[in-house]
Protein backbone atom coordinates (compact mmCIF):
# COMPACT_ATOMS: atom_id res chain seq x y z
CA UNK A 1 84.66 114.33 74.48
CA UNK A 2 86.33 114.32 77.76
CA UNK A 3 89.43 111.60 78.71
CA UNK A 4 89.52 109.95 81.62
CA UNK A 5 92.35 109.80 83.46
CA UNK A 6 92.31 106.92 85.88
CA UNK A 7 94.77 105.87 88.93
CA UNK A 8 96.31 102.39 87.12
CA UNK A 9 97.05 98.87 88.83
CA UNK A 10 100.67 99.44 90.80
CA UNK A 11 100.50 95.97 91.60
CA UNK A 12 98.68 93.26 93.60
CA UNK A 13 99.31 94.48 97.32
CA UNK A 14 98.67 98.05 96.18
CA UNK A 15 95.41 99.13 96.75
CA UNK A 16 95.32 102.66 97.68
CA UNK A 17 97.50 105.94 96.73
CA UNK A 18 97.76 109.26 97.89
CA UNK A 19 97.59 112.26 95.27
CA UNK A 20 100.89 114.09 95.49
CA UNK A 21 101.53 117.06 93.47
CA UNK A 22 99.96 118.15 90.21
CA UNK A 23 102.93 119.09 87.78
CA UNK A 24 100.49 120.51 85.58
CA UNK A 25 97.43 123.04 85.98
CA UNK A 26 93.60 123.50 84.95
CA UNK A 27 93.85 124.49 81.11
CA UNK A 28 97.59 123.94 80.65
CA UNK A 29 98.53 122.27 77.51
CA UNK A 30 100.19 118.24 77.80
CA UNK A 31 101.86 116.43 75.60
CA UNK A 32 100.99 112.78 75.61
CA UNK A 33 102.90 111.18 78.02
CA UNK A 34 104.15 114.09 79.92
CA UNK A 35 104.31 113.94 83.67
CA UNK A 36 101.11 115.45 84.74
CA UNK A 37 100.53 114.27 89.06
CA UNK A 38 102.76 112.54 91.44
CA UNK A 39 101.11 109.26 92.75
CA UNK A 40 102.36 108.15 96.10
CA UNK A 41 101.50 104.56 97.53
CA UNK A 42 103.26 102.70 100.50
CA UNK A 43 105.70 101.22 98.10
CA UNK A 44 106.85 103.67 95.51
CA UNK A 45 106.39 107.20 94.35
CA UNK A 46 106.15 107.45 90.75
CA UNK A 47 104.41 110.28 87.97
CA UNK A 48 101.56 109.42 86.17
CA UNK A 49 101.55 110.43 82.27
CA UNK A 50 99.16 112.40 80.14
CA UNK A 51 97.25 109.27 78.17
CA UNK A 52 96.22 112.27 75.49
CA UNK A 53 97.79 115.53 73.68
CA UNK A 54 95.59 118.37 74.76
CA UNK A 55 94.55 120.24 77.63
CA UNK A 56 94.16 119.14 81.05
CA UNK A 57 90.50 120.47 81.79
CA UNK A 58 89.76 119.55 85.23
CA UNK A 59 91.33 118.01 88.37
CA UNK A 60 88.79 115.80 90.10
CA UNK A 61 91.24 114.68 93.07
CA UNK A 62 93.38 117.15 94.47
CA UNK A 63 96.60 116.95 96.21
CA UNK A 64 96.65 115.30 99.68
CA UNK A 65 93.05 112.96 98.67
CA UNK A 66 93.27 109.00 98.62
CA UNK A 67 92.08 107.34 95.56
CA UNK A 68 91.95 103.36 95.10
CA UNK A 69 92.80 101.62 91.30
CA UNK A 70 90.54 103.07 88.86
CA UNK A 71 89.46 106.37 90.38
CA UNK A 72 88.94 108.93 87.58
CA UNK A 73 91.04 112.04 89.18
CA UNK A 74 91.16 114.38 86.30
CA UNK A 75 89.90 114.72 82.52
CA UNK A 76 91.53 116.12 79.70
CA UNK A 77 90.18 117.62 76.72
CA UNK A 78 91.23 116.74 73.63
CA UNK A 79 90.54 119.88 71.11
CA UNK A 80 93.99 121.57 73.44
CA UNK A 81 91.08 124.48 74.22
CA UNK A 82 91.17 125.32 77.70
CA UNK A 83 87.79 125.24 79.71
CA UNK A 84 85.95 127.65 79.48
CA UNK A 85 84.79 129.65 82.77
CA UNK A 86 81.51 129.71 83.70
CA UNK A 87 79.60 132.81 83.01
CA UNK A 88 78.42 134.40 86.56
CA UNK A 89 74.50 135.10 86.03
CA UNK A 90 73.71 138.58 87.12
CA UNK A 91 72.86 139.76 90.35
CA UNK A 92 69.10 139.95 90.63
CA UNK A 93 67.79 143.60 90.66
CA UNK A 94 65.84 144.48 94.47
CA UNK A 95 62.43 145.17 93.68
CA UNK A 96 61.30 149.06 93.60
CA UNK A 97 60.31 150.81 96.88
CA UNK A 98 56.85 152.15 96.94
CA UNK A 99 57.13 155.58 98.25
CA UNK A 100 55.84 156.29 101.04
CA UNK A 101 52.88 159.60 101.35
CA UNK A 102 54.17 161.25 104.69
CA UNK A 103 57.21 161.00 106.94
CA UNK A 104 57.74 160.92 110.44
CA UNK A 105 59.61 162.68 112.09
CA UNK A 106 63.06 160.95 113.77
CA UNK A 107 62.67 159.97 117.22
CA UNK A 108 65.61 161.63 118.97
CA UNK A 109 68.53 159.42 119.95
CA UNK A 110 69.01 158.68 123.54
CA UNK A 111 72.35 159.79 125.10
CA UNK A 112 75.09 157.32 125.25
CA UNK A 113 77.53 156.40 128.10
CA UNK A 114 80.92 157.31 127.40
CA UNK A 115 82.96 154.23 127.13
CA UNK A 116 86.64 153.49 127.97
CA UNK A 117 89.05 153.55 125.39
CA UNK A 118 90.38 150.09 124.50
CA UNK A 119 94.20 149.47 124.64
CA UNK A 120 95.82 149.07 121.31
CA UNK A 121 97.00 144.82 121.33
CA UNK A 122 101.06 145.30 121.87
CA UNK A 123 102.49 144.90 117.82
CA UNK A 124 103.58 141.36 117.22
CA UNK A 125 107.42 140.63 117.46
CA UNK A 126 109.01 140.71 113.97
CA UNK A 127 110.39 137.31 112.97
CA UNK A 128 114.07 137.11 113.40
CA UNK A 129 115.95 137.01 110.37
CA UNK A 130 117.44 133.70 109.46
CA UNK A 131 114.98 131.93 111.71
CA UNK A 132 111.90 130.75 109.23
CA UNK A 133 110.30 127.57 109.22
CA UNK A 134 108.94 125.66 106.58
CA UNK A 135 106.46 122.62 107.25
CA UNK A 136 105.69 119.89 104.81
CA UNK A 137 103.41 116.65 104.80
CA UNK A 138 105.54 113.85 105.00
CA UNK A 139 104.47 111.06 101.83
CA UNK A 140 102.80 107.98 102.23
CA UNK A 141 106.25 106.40 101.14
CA UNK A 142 108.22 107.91 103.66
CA UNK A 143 105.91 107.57 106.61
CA UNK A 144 105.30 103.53 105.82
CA UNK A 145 109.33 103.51 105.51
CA UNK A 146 109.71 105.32 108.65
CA UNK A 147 107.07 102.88 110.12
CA UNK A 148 108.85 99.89 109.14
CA UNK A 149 112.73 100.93 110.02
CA UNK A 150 111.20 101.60 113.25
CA UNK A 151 109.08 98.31 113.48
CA UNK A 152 112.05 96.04 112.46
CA UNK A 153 114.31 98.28 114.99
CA UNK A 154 111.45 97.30 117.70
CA UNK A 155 111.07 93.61 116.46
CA UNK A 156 114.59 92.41 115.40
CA UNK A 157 117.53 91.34 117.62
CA UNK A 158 119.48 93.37 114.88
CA UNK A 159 123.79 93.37 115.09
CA UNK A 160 126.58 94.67 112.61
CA UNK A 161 129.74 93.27 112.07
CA UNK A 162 132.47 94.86 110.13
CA UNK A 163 135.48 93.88 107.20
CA UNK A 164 137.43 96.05 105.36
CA UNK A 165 138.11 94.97 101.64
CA UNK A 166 141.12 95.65 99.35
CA UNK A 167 139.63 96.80 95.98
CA UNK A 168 143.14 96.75 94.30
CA UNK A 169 141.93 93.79 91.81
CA UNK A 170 138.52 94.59 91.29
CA UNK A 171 140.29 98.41 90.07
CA UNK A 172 142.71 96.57 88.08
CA UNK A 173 139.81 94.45 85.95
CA UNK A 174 138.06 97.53 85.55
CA UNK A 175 140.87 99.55 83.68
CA UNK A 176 141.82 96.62 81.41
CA UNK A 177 138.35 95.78 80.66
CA UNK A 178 136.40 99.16 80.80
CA UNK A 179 136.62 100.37 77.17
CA UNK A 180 135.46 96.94 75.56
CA UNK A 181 133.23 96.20 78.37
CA UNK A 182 131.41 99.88 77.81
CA UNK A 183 131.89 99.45 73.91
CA UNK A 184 129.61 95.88 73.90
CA UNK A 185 127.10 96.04 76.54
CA UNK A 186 126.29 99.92 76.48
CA UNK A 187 127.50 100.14 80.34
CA UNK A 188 129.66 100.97 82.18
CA UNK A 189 131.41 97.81 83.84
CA UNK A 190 131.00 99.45 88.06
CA UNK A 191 131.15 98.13 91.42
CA UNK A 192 127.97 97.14 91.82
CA UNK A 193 128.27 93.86 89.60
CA UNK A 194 131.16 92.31 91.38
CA UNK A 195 129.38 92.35 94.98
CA UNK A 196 125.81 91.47 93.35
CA UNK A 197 127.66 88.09 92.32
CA UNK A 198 129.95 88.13 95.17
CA UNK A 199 126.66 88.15 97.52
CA UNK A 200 124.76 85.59 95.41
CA UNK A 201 127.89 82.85 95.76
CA UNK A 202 128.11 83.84 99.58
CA UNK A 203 124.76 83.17 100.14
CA UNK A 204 124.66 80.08 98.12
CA UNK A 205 126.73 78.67 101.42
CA UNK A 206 124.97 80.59 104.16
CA UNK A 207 121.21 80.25 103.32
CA UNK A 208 120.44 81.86 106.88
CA UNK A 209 121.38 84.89 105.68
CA UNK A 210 118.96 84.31 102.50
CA UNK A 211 116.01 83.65 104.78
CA UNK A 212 113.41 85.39 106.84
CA UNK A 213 110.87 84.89 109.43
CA UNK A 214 107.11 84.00 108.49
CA UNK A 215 105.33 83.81 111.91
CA UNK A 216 107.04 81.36 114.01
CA UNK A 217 108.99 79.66 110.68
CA UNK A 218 112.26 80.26 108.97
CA UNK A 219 111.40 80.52 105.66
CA UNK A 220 114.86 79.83 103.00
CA UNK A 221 114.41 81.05 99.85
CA UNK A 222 116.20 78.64 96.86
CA UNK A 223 116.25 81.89 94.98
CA UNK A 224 118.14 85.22 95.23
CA UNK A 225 116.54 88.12 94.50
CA UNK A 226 118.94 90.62 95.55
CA UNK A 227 117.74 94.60 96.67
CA UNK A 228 119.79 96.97 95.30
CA UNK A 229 119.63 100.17 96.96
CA UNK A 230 119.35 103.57 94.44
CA UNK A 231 119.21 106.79 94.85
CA UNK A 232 115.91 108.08 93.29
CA UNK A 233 114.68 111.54 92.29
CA UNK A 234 112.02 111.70 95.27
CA UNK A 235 114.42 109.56 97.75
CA UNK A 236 116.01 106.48 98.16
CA UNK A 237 114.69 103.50 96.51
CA UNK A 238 115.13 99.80 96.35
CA UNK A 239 114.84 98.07 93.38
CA UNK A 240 114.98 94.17 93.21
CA UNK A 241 117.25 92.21 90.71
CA UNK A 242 114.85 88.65 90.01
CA UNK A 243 116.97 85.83 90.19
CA UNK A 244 120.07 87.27 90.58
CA UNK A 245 122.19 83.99 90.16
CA UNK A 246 121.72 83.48 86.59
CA UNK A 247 122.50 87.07 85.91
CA UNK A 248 126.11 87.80 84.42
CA UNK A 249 127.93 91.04 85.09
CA UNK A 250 126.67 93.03 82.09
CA UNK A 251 123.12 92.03 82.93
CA UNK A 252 123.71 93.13 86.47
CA UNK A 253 124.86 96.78 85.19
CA UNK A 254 122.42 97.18 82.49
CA UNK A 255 119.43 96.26 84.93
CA UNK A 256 120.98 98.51 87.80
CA UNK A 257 121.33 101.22 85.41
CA UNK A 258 118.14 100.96 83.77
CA UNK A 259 116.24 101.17 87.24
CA UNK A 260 118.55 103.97 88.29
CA UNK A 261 116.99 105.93 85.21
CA UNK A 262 113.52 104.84 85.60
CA UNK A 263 113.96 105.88 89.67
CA UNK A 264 114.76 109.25 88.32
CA UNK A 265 111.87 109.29 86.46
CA UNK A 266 110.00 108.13 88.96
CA UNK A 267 108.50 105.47 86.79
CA UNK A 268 108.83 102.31 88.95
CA UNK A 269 106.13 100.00 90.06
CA UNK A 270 105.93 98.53 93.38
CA UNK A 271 105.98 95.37 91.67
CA UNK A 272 109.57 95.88 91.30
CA UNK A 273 110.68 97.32 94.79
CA UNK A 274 109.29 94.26 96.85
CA UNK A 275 110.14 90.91 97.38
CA UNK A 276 113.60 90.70 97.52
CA UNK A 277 115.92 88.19 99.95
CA UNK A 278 118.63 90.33 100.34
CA UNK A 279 119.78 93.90 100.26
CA UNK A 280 123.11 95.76 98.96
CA UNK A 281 122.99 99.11 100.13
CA UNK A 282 126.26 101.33 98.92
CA UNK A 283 126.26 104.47 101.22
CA UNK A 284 129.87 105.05 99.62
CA UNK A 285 128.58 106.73 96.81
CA UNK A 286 127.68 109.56 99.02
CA UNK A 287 130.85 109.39 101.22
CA UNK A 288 130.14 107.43 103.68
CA UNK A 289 132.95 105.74 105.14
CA UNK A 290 131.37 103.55 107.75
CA UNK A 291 127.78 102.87 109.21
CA UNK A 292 125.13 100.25 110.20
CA UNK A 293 122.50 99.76 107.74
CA UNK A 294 119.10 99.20 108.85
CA UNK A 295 117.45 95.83 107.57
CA UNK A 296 113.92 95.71 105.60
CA UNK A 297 112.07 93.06 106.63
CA UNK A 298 110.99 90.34 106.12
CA UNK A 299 114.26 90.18 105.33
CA UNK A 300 117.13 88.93 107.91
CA UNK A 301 120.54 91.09 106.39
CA UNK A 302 122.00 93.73 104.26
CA UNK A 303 125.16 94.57 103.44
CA UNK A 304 126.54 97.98 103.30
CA UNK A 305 128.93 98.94 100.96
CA UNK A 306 131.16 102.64 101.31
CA UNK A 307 133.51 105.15 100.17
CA UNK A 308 136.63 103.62 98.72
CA UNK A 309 139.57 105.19 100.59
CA UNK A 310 143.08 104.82 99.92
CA UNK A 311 144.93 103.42 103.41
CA UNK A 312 148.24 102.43 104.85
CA UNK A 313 147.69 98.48 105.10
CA UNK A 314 150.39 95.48 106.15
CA UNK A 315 150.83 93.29 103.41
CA UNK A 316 153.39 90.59 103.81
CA UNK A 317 155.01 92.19 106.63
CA UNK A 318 155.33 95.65 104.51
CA UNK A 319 153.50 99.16 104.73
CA UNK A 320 151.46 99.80 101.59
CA UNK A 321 148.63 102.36 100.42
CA UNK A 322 145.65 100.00 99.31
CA UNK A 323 142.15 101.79 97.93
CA UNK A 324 140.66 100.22 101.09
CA UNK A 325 136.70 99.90 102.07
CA UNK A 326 134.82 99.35 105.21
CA UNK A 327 132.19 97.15 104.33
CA UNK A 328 129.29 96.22 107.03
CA UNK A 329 126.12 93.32 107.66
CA UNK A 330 123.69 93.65 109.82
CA UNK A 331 121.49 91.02 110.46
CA UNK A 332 118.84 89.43 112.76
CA UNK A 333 120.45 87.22 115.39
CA UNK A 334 116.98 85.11 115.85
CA UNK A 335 118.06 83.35 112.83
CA UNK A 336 121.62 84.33 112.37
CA UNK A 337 124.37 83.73 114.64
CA UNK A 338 127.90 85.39 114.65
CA UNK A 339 129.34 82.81 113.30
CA UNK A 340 127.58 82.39 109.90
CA UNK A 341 127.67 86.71 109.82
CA UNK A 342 131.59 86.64 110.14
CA UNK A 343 131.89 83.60 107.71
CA UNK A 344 129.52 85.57 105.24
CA UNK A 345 131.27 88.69 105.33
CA UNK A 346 134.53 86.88 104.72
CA UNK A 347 133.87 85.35 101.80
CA UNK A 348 132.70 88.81 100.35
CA UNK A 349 136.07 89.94 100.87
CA UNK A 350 137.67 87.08 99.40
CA UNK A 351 135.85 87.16 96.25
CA UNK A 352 136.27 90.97 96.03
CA UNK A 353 139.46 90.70 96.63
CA UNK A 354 140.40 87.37 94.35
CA UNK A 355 137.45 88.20 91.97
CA UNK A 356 138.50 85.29 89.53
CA UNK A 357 136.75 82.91 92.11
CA UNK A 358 133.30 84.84 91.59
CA UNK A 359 134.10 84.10 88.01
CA UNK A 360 134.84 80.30 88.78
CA UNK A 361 131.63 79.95 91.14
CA UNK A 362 134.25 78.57 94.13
C-alpha cells in the first residue's frame, strides 16, 4: 500500500509553500528520513524527509507548483520495487481494403508554374565564447526577502552610526578559558556570546531600540528575543534566540551552533526565524570590514558586527596595534533618535571591551 507523503504544518502564519527541487527521482530507492524535495515558504527553505524506507513511486507535485499544509505531493512504495511502467496497448490494425474490379486510368497532372527559389535564412551567429547565460527562478524566500529589504528601505527613516571596538579582552578570556570551556559545554566558547549578552544589557537601558512600530503605536517588548544572523546552506538565515536574557554564554553557543547545523541542513521551521526584537548580524565572518546592515521589520535596529583587524590605535597617549573592529547600528529614526543610537552603541563597546561588566549585569 502506497505512503502518503504530505506538506507538514511550518507554523501558524505559514500557509502555503512552493515545491523546490526533488533530490530524489521516480523509482529511486530512500532511506527513511533522507532528504527527498526542497520546500520553500516565505519564511524558510528547508528539505522534507522520506517518512518510509522504500521507493519513491510517484511525484504528484512537481517543482515550481504551490501546495498548502496537507497536500499529498508524492507516494512511496514500501516493498523498495520501483513502479512498474505501463504496458502501451497495441496499435489497432486498419481494416482490410476491398479490392477494387477495374482501374482508372490517372488523370494527367496539370503543368506547374515555376517558382522562385527561396533564399537560404543567413546562419545564426555562434555564441561567443565566455559569454553564456544561465537563468534561474528566484525562491519564494528570496523574493519575500527582497520584498521586505525593499519595503522597510521605502518605509523606514533608516540611519547607521559607527564604533570601533578593541577585542583585546574578549581574545584574552577566550585563550584562558577555551580548553575547559570546549571540554564542559561541547562548544566552542566564540564571539557571538559576548555581544548576544552585551546587546541584551544595552537594551535593557534603551528599550527604543527593543521596540517596533504596530500601526500608529510603539510597541516595547519586556522581552529580548535576539536574531542571530547565520549563514545557511540555501542562503542567509536568521534564527531567533527566545528570551535571550536568561541565557548564559554556553547556552548562547550551544543554541547558535545547533541552528547553524540545522540551517545547513536546512531543517528549520519558520517558527524559529520570526519574531525576534533585535538582530546581530556578523558580516565579519566573511571579511567584511565595514557596512550598513539593512533592518527587518517590524523591527527598529540591528547591529552589525565585522572582520577583526589588527590596527595602530592611541592608547594613553602611545601608538599600539589593537585587534580592532568596526562595528555598526542602523535603526529607524521614527522611534529612535541619535542620541539613544550613540548611547547604545557605546555601551556595546564598553562591555566588549570591559567584558567583566556583562558578567556583573552593570
Amino acid at each position: 500500500m502506497a505512503v502518503e507523503l504530505k506538506i507538514p504544518s511550518l507554523g501558524e502564519s505559514v500557509t502555503e509553500v512552493e515545491i523546490g527541487p526533488w533530490l530524489k527521482r521516480e523509482g529511486d530507492s530512500v532511506n527513511k528520513d533522507d532528504n527527498v524535495v526542497t520546500l520553500e515558504s516565505e519564511k524558510a527553505t528547508l528539505d522534507l524527509p522520506a517518512p518510509i524506507s522504500g521507493t519513491l513511486g510517484k511525484i504528484v507535485k512537481r517543482t515550481g507548483e504551490k501546495a498548502v499544509m496537507g497536500d499529498v505531493i508524492a507516494l512511496f512504495d514500501p516493498s523498495g520495487k520501483a513502479p512498474k511502467e505501463a504496458t502501451a496497448a497495441p496499435a489497432p490494425t486498419a481494416p482490410p481494403v476491398a479490392s477494387i474490379p477495374s482501374v482508372l486510368p490517372p488523370r494527367p497532372a496539370e503543368p506547374k508554374k515555376a517558382e522562385p527559389p527561396i533564399p537560404a535564412p543567413p546562419p545564426a551567429p555562434a555564441a561567443a565564447s565566455g559569454r553564456q547565460e544561465e537563468v534561474v527562478p528566484m525562491s519564494l524566500l528570496r523574493r519575500t526577502v527582497a520584498q521586505r529589504l525593499v519595503e522597510a528601505s521605502q518605509t523606514m527613516a533608516m540611519l547607521t552610526t559607527f564604533n570601533e571596538i578593541d577585542l583585546s579582552a574578549v581574545i584574552a578570556l577566550r585563550k584562558q578559558y577555551q580548553e575547559t570551556f570546549t571540554r564542559k559545554y561541547g562548544v566552542k566558547l566564540g564571539f557571538m556570546s559576548f555581544f548576544v549578552k552585551a546587546a541584551v544589557e544595552a537594551l535593557k537601558t534603551i528599550p527604543q531600540i527593543n521596540a517596533s512600530i504596530r500601526g500608529n503605536d510603539i510597541v516595547y517588548h519586556h522581552y529580548f528575543d535576539i536574531g542571530v544572523a547565520i549563514g545557511g546552506g540555501k542562503g542567509l538565515v536568521v534564527p531567533v534566540l527566545r528570551n535571550a536574557e536568561k541565557m548564559s554564554f554556553a547556552e548562547v553557543e550551544q543554541a547558535v551552533a545547533g541552528l547553524a547545523a540545522r540551517a545547513q541542513a536546512s531543517r528549520l521551521t519558520p517558527d524559529e526565524l520570526q519574531g525576534g526584537t533585535f538582530t546581530i548580524t556578523n558580516g565579519g565572518v566573511y571579511g567584511s570590514l565595514l557596512s550598513t546592515p539593512i533592518i527587518n521589520p517590524p523591527q527598529c535596529a540591528i547591529l552589525g558586527m565585522h572582520t577583526i583587524q589588527e590596527r595602530p590605535v592611541a592608547v594613553d597617549g602611545n601608538v599600539v596595534i589593537r585587534p580592532m573592529m568596526y562595528v555598526a547600528l542602523s535603526y529607524d529614526h521614527r522611534i529612535v533618535d541619535g542620541r539613544e543610537a550613540v548611547t547604545f552603541l557605546g555601551q556595546i563597546k564598553e562591555m566588549i571591551e570591559k567584558p567583566a561588566r556583562i558578567l556583573l549585569e552593570v
